[in-house]
N, C-alpha and C. Protein backbone atom coordinates (compact mmCIF):
# COMPACT_ATOMS: atom_id res chain seq x y z
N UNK A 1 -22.83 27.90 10.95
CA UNK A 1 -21.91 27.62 9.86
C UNK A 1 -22.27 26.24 9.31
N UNK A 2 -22.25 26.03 8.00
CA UNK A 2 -22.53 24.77 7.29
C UNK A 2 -21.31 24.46 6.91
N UNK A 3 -20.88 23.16 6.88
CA UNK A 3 -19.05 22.83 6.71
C UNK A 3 -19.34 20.97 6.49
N UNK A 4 -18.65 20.68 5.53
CA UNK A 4 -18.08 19.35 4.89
C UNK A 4 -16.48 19.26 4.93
N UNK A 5 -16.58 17.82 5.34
CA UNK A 5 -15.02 17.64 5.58
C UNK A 5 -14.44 16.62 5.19
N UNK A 6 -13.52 16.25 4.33
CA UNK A 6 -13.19 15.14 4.39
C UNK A 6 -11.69 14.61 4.64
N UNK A 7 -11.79 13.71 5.89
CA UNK A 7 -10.64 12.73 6.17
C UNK A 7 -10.66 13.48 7.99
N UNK A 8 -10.67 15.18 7.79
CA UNK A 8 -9.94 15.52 9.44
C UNK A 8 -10.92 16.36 9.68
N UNK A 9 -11.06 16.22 10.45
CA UNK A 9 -12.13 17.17 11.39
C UNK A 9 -11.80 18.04 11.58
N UNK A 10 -12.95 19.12 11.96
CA UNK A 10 -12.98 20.44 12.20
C UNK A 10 -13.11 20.49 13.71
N UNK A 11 -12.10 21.53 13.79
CA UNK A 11 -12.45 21.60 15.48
C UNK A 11 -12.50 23.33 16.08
N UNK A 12 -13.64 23.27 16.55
CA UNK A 12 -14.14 24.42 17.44
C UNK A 12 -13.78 24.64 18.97
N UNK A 13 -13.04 26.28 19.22
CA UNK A 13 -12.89 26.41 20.35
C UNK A 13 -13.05 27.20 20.78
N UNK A 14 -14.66 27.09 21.65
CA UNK A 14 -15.62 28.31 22.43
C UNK A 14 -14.70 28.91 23.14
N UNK A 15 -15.44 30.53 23.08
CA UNK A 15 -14.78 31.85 23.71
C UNK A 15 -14.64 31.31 24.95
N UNK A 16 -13.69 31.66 25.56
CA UNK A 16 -13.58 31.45 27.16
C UNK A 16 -13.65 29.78 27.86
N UNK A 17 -13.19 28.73 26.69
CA UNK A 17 -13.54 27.66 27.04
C UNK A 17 -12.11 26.74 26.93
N UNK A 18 -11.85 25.59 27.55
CA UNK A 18 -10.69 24.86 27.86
C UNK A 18 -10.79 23.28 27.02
N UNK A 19 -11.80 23.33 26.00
CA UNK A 19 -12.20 22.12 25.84
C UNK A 19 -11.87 22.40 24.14
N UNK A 20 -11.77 21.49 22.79
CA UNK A 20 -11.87 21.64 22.07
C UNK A 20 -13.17 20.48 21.98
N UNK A 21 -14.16 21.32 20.50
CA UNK A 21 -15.61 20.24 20.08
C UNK A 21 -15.04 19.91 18.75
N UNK A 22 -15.01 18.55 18.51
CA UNK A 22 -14.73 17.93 17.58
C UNK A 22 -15.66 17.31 16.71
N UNK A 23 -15.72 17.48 15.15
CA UNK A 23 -16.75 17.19 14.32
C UNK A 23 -16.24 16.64 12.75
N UNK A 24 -16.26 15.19 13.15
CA UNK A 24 -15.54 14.51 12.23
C UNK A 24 -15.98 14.88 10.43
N UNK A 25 -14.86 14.36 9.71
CA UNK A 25 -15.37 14.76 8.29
C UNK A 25 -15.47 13.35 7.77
N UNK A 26 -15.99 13.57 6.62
CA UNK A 26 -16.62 11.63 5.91
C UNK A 26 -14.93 10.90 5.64
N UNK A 27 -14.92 9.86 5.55
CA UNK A 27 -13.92 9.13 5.60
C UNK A 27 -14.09 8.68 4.12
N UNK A 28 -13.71 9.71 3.46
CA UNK A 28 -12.91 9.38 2.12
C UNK A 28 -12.73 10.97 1.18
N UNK A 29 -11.64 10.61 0.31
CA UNK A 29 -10.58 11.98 -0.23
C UNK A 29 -11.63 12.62 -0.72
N UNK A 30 -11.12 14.24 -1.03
CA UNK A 30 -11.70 15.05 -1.65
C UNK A 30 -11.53 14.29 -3.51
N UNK A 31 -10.19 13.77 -3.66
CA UNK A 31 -10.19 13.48 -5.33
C UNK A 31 -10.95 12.38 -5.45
N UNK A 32 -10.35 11.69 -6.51
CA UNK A 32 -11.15 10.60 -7.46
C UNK A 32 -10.87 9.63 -5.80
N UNK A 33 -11.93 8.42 -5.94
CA UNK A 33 -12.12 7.74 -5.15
C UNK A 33 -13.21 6.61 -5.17
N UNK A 34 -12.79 5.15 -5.39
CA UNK A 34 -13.53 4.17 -6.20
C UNK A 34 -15.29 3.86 -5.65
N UNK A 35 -15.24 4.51 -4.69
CA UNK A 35 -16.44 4.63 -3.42
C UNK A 35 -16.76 5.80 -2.74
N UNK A 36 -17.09 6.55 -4.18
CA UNK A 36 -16.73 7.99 -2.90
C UNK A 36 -18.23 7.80 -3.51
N UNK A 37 -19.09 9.11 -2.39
CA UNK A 37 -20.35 9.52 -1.97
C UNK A 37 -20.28 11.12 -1.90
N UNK A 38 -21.36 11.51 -1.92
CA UNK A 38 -21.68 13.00 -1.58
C UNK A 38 -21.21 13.25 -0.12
N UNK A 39 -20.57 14.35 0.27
CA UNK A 39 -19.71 14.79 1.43
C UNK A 39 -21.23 15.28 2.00
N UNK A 40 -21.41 15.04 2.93
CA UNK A 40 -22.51 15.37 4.35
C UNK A 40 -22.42 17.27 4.99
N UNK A 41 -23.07 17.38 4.48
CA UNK A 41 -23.09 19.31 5.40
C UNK A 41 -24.09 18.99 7.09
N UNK A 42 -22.99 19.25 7.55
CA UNK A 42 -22.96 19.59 9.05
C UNK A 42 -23.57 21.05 9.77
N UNK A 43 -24.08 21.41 10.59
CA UNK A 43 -24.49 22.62 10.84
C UNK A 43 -23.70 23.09 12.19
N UNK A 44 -22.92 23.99 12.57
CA UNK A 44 -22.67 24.47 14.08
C UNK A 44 -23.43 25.88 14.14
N UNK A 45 -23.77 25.67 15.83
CA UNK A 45 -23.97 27.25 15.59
C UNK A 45 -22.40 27.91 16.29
N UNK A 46 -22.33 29.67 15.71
CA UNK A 46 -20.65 29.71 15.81
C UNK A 46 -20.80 31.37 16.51
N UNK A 47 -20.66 31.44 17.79
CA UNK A 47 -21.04 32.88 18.44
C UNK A 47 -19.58 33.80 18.92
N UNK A 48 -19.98 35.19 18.42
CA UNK A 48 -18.62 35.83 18.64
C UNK A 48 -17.73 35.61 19.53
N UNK A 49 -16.02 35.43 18.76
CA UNK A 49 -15.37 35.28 20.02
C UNK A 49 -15.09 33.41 19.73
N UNK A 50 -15.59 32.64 19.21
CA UNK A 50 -15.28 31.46 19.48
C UNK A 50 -14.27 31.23 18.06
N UNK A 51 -13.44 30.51 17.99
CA UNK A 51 -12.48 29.76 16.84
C UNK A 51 -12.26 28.55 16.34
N UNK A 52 -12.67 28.62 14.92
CA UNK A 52 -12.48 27.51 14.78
C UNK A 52 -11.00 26.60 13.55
N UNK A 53 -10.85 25.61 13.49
CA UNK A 53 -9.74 25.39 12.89
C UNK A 53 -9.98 24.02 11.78
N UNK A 54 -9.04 24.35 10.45
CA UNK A 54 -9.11 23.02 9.28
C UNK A 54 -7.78 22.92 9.48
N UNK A 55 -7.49 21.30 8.84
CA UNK A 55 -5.89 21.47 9.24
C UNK A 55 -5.94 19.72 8.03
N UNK A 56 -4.49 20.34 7.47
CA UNK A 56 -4.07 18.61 6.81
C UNK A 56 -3.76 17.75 8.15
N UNK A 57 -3.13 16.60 8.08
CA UNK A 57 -2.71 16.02 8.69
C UNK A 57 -1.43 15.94 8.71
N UNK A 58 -0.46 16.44 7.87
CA UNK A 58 0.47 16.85 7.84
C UNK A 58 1.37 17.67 9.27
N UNK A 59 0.51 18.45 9.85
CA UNK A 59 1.56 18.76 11.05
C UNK A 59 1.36 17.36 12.49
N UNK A 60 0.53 17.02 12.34
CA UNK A 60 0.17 15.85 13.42
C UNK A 60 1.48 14.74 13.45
N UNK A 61 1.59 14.50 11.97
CA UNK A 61 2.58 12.99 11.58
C UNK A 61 3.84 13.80 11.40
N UNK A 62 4.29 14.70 11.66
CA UNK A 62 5.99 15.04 11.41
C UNK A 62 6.13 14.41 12.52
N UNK A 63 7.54 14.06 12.53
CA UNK A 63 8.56 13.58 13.31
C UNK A 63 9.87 14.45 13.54
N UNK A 64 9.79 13.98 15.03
CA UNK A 64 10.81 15.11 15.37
C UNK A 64 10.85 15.05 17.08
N UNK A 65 10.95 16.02 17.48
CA UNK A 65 11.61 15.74 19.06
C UNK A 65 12.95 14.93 19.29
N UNK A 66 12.45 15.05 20.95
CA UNK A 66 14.30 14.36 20.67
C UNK A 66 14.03 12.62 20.64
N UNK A 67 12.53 12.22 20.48
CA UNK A 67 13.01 10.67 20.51
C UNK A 67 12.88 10.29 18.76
N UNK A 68 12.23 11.12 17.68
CA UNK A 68 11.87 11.25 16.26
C UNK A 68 10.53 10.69 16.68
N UNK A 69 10.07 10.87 17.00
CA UNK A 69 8.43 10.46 17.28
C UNK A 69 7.24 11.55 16.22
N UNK A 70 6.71 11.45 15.88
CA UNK A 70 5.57 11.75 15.70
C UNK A 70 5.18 12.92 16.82
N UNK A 71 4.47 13.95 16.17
CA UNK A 71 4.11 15.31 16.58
C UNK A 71 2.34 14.69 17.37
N UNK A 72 1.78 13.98 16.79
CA UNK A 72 0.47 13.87 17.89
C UNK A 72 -0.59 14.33 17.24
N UNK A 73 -2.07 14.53 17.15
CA UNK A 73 -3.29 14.52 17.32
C UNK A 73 -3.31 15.65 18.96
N UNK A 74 -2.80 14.98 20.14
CA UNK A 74 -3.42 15.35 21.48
C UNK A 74 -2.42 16.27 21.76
N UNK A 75 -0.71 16.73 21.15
CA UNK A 75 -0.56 17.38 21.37
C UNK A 75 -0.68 19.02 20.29
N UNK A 76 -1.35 18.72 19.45
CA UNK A 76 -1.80 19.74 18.40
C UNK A 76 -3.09 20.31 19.57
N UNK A 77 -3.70 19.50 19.72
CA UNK A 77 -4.47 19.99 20.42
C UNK A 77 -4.46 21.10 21.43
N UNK A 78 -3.56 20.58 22.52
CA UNK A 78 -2.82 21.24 23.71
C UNK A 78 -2.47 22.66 23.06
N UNK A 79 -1.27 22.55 21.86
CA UNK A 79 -0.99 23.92 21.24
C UNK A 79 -2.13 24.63 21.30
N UNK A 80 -3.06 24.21 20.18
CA UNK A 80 -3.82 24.85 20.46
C UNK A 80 -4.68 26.08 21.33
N UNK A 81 -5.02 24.86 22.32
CA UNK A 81 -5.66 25.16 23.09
C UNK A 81 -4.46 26.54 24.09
N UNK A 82 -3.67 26.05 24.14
CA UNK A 82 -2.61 27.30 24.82
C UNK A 82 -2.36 28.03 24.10
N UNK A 83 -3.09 28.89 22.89
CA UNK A 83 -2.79 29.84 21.83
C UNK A 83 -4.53 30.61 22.09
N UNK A 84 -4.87 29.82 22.94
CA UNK A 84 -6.36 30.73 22.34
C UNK A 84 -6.32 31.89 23.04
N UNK A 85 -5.43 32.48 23.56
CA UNK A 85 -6.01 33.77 24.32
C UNK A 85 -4.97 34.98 23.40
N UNK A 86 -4.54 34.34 22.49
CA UNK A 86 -3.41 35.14 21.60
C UNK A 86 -4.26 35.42 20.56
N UNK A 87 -3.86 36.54 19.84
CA UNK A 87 -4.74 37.03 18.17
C UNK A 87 -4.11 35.81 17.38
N UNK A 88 -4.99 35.69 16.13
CA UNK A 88 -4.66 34.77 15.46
C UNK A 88 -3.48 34.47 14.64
N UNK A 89 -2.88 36.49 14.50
CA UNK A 89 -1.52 36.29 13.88
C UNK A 89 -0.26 35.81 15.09
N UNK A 90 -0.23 36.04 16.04
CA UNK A 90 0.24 35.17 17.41
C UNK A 90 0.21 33.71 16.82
N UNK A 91 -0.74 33.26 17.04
CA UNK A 91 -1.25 31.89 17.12
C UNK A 91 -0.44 30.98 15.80
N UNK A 92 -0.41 31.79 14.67
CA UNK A 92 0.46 31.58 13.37
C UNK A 92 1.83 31.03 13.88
N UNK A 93 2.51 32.50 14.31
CA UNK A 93 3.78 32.03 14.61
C UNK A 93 3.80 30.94 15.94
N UNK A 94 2.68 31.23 16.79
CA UNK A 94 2.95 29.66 17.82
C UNK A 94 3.56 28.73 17.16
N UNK A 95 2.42 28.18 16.23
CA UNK A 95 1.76 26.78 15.40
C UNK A 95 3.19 27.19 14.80
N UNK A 96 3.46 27.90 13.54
CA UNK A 96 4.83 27.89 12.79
C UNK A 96 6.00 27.23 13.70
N UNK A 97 6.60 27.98 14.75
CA UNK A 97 7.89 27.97 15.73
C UNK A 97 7.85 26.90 16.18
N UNK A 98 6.54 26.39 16.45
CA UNK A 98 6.50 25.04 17.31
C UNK A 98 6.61 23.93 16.15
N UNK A 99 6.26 24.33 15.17
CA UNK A 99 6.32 22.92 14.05
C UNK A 99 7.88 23.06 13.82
N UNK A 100 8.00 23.86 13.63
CA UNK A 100 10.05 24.15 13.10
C UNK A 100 10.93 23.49 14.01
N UNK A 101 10.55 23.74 15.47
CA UNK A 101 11.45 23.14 16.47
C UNK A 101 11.71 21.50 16.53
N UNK A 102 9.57 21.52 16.42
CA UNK A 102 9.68 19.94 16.93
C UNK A 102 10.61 19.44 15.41
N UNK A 103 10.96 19.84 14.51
CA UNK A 103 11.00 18.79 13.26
C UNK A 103 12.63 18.77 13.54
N UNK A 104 12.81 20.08 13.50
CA UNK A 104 14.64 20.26 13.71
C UNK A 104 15.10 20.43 12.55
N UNK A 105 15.60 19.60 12.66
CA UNK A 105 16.72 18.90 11.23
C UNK A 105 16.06 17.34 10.31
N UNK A 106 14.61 17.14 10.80
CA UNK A 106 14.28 16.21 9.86
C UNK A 106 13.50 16.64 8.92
N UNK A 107 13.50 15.81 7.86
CA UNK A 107 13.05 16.11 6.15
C UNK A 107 11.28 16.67 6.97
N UNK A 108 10.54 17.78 6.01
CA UNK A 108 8.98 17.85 6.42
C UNK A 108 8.68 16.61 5.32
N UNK A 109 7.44 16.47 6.30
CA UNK A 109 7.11 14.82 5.27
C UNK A 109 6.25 15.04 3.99
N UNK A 110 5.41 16.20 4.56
CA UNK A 110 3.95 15.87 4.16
C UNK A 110 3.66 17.62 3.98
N UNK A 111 2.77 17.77 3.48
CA UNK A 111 1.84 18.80 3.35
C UNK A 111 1.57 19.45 4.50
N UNK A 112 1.66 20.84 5.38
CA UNK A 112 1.19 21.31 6.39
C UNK A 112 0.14 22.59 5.99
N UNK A 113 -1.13 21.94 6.34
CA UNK A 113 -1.70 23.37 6.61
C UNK A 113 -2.87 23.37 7.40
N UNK A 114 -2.88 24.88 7.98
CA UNK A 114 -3.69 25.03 9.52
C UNK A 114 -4.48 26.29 9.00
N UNK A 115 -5.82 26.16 8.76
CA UNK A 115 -6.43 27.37 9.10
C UNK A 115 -7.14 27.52 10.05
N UNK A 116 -7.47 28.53 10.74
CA UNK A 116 -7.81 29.11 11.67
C UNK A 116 -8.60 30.40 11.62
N UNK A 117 -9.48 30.35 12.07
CA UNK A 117 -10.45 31.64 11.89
C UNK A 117 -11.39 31.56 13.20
N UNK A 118 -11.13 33.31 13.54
CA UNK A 118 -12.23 33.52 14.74
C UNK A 118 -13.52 34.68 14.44
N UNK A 119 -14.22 34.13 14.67
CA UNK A 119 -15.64 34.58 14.91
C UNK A 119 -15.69 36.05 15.29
């Protein structure tokens, strides 16, 4: 797969594996931008069975729980990673139910979106 990213990384998670591979995107916006550069194409190789995921940053920075903290980077991850043995429409409502809970009753801040696609 050839893939450009910019601001959040793409992250891959091999069939049968406990680890997520992380592959940063260039550090600056897709829009106008006083220093922007040509976005970098990356190569993975991507073998049946493995998944991979784009995501705003938007579900990471909600706030919520019971202390209003911030949702995490390491625990998006974890979700993750405890969804991979589910089909991907599973994995939807994980990621959905679990963003709804952690937020509760606070305002969504930001933009959420998660794609996900398996091999």
């Amino acid at each position: 797969m050839n893939f450009g990213c910019a601001n959040n990384p793409l992250w891959v998670i091999r069939k049968d594996s406990s680890e997520i591979e992380e592959y940063k995107g260039d550090k600056q916006p897709i829009g106008k931008f006083a220093y922007s550069d040509n976005f970098k194409t990356q190569k993975i190789q991507l073998n049946p069975g493995d998944s991979f995921y784009l995501f705003s940053n938007g579900y990471a920075d909600q706030f919520g729980g019971e202390k209003g903290k911030k949702f995490k980077g390491v625990n998006f991850k974890k979700l993750l990673l405890s969804a991979q043995g589910k089909t991907l429409e599973e994995q939807m409502k994980i990621i959905d139910t679990t963003f709804e809970e952690w937020r509760s009753s606070i305002e969504q801040l930001d933009d959420v979106c998660v794609i996900g696609v398996r091999v």
